[in-house]
C-alpha atoms as a PDB file:
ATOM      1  CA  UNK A   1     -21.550  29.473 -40.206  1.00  0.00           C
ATOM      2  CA  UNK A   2     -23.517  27.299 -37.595  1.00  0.00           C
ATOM      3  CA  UNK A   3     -21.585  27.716 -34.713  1.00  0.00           C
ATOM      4  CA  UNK A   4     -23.513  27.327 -31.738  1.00  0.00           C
ATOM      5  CA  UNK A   5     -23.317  29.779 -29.036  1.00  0.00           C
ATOM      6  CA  UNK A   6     -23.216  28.550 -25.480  1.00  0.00           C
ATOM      7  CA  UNK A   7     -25.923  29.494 -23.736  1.00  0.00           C
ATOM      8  CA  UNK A   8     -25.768  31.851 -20.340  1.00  0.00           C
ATOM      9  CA  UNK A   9     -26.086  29.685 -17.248  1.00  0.00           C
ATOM     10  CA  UNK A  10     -29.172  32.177 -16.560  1.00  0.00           C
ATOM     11  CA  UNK A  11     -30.704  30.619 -19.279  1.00  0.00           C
ATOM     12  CA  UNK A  12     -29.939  26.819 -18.252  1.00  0.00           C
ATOM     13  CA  UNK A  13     -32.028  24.864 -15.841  1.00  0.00           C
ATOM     14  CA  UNK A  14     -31.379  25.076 -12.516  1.00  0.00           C
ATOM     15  CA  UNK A  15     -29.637  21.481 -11.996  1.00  0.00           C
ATOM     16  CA  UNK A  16     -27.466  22.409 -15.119  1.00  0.00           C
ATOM     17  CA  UNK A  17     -25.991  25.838 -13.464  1.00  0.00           C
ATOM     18  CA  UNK A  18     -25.445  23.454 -10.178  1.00  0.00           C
ATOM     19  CA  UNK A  19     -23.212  21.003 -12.653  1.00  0.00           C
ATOM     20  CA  UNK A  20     -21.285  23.688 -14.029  1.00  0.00           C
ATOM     21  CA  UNK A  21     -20.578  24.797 -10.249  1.00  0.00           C
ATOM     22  CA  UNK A  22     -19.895  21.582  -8.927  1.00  0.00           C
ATOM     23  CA  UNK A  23     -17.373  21.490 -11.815  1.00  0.00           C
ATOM     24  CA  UNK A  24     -15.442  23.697 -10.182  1.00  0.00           C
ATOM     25  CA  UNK A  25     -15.151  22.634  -6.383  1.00  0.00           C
ATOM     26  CA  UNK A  26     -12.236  20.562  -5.521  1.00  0.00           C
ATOM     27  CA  UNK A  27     -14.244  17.561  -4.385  1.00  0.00           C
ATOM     28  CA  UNK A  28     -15.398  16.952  -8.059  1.00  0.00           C
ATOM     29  CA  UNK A  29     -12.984  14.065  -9.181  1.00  0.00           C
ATOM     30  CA  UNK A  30     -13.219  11.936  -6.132  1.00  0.00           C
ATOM     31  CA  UNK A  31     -16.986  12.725  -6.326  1.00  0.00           C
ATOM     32  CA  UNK A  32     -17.286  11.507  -9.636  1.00  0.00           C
ATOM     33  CA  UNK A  33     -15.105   8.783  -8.561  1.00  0.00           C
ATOM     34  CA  UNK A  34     -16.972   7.958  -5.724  1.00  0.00           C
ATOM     35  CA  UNK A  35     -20.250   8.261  -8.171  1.00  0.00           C
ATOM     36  CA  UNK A  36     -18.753   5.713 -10.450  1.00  0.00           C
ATOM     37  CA  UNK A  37     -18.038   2.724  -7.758  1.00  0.00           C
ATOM     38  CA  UNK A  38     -21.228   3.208  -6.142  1.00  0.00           C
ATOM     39  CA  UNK A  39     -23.244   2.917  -9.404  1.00  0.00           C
ATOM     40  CA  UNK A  40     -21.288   0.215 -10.799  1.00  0.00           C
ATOM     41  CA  UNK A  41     -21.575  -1.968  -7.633  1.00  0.00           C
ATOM     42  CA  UNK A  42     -25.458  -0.976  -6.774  1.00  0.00           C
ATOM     43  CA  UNK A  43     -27.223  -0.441  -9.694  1.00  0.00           C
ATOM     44  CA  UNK A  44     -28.364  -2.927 -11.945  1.00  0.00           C
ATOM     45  CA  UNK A  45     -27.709  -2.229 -15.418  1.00  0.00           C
ATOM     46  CA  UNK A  46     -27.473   1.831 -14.966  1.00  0.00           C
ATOM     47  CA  UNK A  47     -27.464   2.559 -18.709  1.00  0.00           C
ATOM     48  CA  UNK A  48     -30.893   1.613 -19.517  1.00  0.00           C
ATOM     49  CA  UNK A  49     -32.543   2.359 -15.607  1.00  0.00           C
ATOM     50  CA  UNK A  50     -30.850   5.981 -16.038  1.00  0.00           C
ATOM     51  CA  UNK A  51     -33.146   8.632 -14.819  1.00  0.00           C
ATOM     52  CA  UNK A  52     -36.382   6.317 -14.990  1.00  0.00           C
ATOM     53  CA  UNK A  53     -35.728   3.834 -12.034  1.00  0.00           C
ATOM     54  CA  UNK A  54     -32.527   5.810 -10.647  1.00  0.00           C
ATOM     55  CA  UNK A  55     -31.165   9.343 -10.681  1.00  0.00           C
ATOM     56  CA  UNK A  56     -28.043  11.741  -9.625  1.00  0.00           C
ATOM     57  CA  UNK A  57     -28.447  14.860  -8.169  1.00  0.00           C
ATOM     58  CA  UNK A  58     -26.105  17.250  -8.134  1.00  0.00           C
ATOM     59  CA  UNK A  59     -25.767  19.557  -5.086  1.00  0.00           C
ATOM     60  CA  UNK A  60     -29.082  18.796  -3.968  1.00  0.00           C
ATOM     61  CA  UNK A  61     -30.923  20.933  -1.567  1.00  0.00           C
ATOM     62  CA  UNK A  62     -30.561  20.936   2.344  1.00  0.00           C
ATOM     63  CA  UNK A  63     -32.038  22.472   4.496  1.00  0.00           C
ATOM     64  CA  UNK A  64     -29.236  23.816   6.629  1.00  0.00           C
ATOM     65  CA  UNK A  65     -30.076  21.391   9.527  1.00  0.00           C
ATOM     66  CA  UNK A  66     -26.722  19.740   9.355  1.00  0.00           C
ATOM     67  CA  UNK A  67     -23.524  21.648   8.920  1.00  0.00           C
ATOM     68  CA  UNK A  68     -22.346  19.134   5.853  1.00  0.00           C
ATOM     69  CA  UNK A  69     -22.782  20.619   2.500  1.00  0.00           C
ATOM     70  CA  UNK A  70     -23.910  18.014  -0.105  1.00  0.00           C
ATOM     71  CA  UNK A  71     -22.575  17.320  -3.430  1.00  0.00           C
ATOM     72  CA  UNK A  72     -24.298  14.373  -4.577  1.00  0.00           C
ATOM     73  CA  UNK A  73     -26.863  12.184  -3.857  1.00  0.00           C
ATOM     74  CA  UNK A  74     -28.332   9.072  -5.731  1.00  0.00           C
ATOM     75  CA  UNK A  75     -31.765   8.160  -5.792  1.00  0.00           C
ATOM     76  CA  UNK A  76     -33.934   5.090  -6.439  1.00  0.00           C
ATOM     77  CA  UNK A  77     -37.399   4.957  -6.215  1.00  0.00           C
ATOM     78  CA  UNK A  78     -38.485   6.917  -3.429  1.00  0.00           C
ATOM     79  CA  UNK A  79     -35.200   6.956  -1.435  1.00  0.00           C
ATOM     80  CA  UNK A  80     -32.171   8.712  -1.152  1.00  0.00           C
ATOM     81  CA  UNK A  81     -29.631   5.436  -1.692  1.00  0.00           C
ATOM     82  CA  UNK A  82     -26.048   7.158  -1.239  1.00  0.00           C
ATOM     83  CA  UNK A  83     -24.896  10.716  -0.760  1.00  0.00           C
ATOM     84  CA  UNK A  84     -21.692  12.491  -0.829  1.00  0.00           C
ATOM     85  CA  UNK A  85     -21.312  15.388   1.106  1.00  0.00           C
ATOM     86  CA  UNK A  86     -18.685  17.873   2.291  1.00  0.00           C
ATOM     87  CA  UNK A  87     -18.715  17.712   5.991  1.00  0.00           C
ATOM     88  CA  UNK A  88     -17.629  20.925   7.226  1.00  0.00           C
ATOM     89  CA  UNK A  89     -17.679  23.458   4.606  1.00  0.00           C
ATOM     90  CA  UNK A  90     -16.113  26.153   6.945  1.00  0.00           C
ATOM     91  CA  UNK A  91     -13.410  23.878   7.628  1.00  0.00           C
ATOM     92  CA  UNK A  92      -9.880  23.784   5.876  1.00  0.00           C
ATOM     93  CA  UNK A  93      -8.765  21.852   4.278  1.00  0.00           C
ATOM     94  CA  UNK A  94     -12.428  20.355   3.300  1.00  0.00           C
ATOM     95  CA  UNK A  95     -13.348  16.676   3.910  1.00  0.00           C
ATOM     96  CA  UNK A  96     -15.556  14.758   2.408  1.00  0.00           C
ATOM     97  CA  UNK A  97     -18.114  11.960   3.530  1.00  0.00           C
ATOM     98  CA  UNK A  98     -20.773   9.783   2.617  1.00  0.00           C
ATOM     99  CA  UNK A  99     -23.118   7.587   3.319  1.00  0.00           C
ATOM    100  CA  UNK A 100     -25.199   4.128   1.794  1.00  0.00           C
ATOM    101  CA  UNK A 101     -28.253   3.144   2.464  1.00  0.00           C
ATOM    102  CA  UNK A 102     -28.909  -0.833   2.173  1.00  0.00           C
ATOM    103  CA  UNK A 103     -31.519  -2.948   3.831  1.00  0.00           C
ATOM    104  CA  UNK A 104     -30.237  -4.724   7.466  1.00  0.00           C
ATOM    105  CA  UNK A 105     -31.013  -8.351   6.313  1.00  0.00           C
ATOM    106  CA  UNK A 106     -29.109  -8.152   3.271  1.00  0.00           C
ATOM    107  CA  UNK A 107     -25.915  -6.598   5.431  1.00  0.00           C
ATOM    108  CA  UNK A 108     -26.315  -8.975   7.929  1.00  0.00           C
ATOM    109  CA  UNK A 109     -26.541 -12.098   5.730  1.00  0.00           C
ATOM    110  CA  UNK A 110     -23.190 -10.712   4.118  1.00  0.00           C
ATOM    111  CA  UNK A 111     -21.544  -9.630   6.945  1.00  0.00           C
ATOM    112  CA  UNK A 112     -22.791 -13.112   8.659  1.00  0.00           C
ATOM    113  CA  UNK A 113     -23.167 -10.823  11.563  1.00  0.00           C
ATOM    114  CA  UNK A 114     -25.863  -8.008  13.379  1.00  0.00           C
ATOM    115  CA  UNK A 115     -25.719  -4.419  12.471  1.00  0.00           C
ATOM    116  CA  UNK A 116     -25.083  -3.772  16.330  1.00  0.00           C
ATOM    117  CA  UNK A 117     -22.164  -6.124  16.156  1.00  0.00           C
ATOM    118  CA  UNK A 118     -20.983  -4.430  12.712  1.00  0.00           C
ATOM    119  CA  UNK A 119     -21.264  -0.918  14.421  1.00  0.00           C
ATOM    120  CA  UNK A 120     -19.326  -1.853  17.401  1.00  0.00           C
ATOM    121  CA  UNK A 121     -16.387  -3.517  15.653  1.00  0.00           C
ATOM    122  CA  UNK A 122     -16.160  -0.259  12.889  1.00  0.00           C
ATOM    123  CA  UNK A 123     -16.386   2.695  15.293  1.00  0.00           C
ATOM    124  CA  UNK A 124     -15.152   5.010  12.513  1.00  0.00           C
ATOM    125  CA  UNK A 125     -18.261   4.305  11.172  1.00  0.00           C
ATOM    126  CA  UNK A 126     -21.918   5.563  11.634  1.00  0.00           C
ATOM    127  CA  UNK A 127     -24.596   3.002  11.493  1.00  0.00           C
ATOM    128  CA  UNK A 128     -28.302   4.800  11.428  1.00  0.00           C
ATOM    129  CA  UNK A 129     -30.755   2.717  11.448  1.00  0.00           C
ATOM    130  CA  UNK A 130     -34.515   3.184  10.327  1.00  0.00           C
ATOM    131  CA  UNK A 131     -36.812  -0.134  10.169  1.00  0.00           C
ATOM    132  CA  UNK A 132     -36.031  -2.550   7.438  1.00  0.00           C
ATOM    133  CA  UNK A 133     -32.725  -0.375   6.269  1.00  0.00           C
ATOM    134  CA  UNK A 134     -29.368   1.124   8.110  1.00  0.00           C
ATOM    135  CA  UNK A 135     -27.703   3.886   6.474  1.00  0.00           C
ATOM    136  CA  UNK A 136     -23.917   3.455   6.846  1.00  0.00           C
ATOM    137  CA  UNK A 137     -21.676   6.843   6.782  1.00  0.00           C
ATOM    138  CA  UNK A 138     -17.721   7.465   5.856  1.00  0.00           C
ATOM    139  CA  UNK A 139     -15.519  10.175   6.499  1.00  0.00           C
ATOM    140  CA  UNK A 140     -12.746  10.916   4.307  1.00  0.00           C
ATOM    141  CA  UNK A 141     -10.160   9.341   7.232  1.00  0.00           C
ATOM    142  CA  UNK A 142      -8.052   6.738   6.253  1.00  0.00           C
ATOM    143  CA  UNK A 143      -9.374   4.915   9.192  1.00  0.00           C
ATOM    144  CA  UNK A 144     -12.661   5.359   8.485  1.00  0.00           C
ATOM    145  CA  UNK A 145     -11.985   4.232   4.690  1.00  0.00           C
ATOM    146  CA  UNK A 146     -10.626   1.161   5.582  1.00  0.00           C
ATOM    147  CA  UNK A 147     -13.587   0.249   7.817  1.00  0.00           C
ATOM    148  CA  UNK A 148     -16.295   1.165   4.937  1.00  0.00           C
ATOM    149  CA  UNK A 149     -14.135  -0.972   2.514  1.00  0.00           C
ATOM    150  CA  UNK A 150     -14.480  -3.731   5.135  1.00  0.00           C
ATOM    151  CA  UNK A 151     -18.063  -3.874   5.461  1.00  0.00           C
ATOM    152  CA  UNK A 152     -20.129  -6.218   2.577  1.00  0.00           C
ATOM    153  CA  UNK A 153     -21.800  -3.226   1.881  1.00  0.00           C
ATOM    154  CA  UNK A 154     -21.941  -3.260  -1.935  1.00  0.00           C
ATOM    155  CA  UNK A 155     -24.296  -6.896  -2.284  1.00  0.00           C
ATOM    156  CA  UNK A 156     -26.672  -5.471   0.302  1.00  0.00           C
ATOM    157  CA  UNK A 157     -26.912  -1.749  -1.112  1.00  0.00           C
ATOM    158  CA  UNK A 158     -27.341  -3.619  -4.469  1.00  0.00           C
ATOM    159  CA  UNK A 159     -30.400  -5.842  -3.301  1.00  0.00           C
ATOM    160  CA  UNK A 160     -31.783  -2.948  -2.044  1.00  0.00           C
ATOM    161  CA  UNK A 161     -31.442  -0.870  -4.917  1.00  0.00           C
ATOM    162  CA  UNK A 162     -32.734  -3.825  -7.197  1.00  0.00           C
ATOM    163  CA  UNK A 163     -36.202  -4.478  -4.835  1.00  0.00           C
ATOM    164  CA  UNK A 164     -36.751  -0.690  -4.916  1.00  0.00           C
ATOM    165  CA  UNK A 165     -36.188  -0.382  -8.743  1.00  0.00           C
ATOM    166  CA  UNK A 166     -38.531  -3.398  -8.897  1.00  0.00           C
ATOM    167  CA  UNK A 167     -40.735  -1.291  -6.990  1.00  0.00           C
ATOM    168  CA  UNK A 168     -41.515   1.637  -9.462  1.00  0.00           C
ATOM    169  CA  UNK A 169     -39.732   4.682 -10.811  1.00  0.00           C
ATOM    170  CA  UNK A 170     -37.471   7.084  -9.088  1.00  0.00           C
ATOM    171  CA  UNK A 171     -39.274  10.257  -7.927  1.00  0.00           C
ATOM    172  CA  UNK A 172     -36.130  12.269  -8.123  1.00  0.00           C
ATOM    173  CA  UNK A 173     -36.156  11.823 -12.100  1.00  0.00           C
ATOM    174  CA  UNK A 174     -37.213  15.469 -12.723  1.00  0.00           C
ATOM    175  CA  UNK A 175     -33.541  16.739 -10.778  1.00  0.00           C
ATOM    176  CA  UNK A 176     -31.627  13.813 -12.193  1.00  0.00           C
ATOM    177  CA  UNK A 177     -28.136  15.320 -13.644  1.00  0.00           C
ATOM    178  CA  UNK A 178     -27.146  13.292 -17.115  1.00  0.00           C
ATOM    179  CA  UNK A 179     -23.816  15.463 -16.928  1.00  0.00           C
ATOM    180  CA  UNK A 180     -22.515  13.932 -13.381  1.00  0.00           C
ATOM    181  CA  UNK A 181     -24.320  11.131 -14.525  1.00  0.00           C
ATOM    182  CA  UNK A 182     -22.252   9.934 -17.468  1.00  0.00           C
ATOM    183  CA  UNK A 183     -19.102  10.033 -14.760  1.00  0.00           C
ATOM    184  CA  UNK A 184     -20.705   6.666 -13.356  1.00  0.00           C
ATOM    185  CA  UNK A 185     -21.431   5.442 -16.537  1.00  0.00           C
ATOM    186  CA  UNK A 186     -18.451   5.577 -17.780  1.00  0.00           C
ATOM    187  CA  UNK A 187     -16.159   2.447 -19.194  1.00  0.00           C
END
C-alpha cells in the first residue's frame, strides 16, 4: 500500500504550520476573498509572476508595535503592496482591515483629484502617505467599505504593482504561501 502519511506540522516549514492555523481562524474566507480581488485587480498575470515577481504571506510577522494582528500580506518586489489584518485581536467580535499601497500619481490621475482632497471627502478612510506612494486603509465598517469601493484604487495599485514587478523580483519569495496563494488564483 502507498498511502502517504501526513506529515506532523513539527515537521513542516514554518509558513506551512502558519497556513494550517490560519485555516482555522474565522477571518479565513473573507481573507481569501479579499486575497482573490486584490490579486485579480493588481497583479498582472499572477499565474506565471507567482512567487518570483509577487508573493503571499501568511500571518506574517509583527513586531507587536501595533495592536492589529496580521493575516496576510502581499508582496512585490521590495514592498509590502496590501495587507489584511485583524485590528483588535482582544476585541469581540473581531474586525478585520486592510490596507493598499499604490503610487499618488496614478490615484490622482484616476481619481482626477489630490490625495488630500481624496482623504478629506472619505474620512472612514486612512490615507498614509510616504513619497511617491499613499497607502490607503479599510476597516471592516460598512461605511468604511463603501468609501474604499469608491476610491479608483485598483488601476493605480495595479500600475504600481506592474513598475515594481518591472523592477526585479519579490524579496519576500522565500515566505511566499502557494496554499493561500492558489485562493487568489483561483477561476
Amino acid at each position: 500500500m502507498n498511502a502517504r502519511t501526513p506529515l506532523s506540522p513539527a515537521g513542516l516549514p514554518l509558513r506551512d504550520t502558519r497556513y494550517r492555523t490560519f485555516e482555522q481562524y474565522p477571518e479565513f474566507a473573507a481573507a481569501t476573498a479579499w486575497l482573490r480581488d486584490y490579486v485579480r485587480a493588481a497583479v498582472p498575470n499572477p499565474r506565471m509572476s507567482e512567487r518570483e515577481y509577487w508573493s503571499v504571506v501568511c500571518l506574517p510577522p509583527h513586531d507587536g508595535s501595533i495592536e492589529a494582528e496580521p493575516l496576510v500580506s502581499v508582496h512585490v518586489g521590495a514592498i509590502e503592496a496590501a495587507g489584511l489584518y485583524v485590528e483588535d485581536p482582544a476585541a469581540q467580535p473581531r474586525r478585520i482591515g486592510g490596507r493598499v499601497t499604490v503610487a499618488v500619481d496614478d490615484l490622482e490621475a484616476a481619481a482626477g483629484t489630490s490625495v488630500d482632497v481624496l482623504a478629506a471627502a472619505h474620512s472612514d478612510l486612512r490615507f498614509r502617505p510616504d513619497g511617491p506612494v499613499v497607502s490607503i486603509g479599510w476597516s471592516d465598517g460598512p461605511a468604511s467599505r463603501a468609501q474604499f469601493a469608491a476610491v479608483p484604487w485598483e488601476p493605480a495599485a495595479a500600475a504600481l504593482v506592474g513598475r515594481v514587478m518591472r523592477n526585479g523580483k519579490c524579496r519576500w519569495s522565500a515566505h511566499h504561501c502557494a496554499q493561500l496563494a492558489r485562493f487568489a488564483l483561483a477561476d
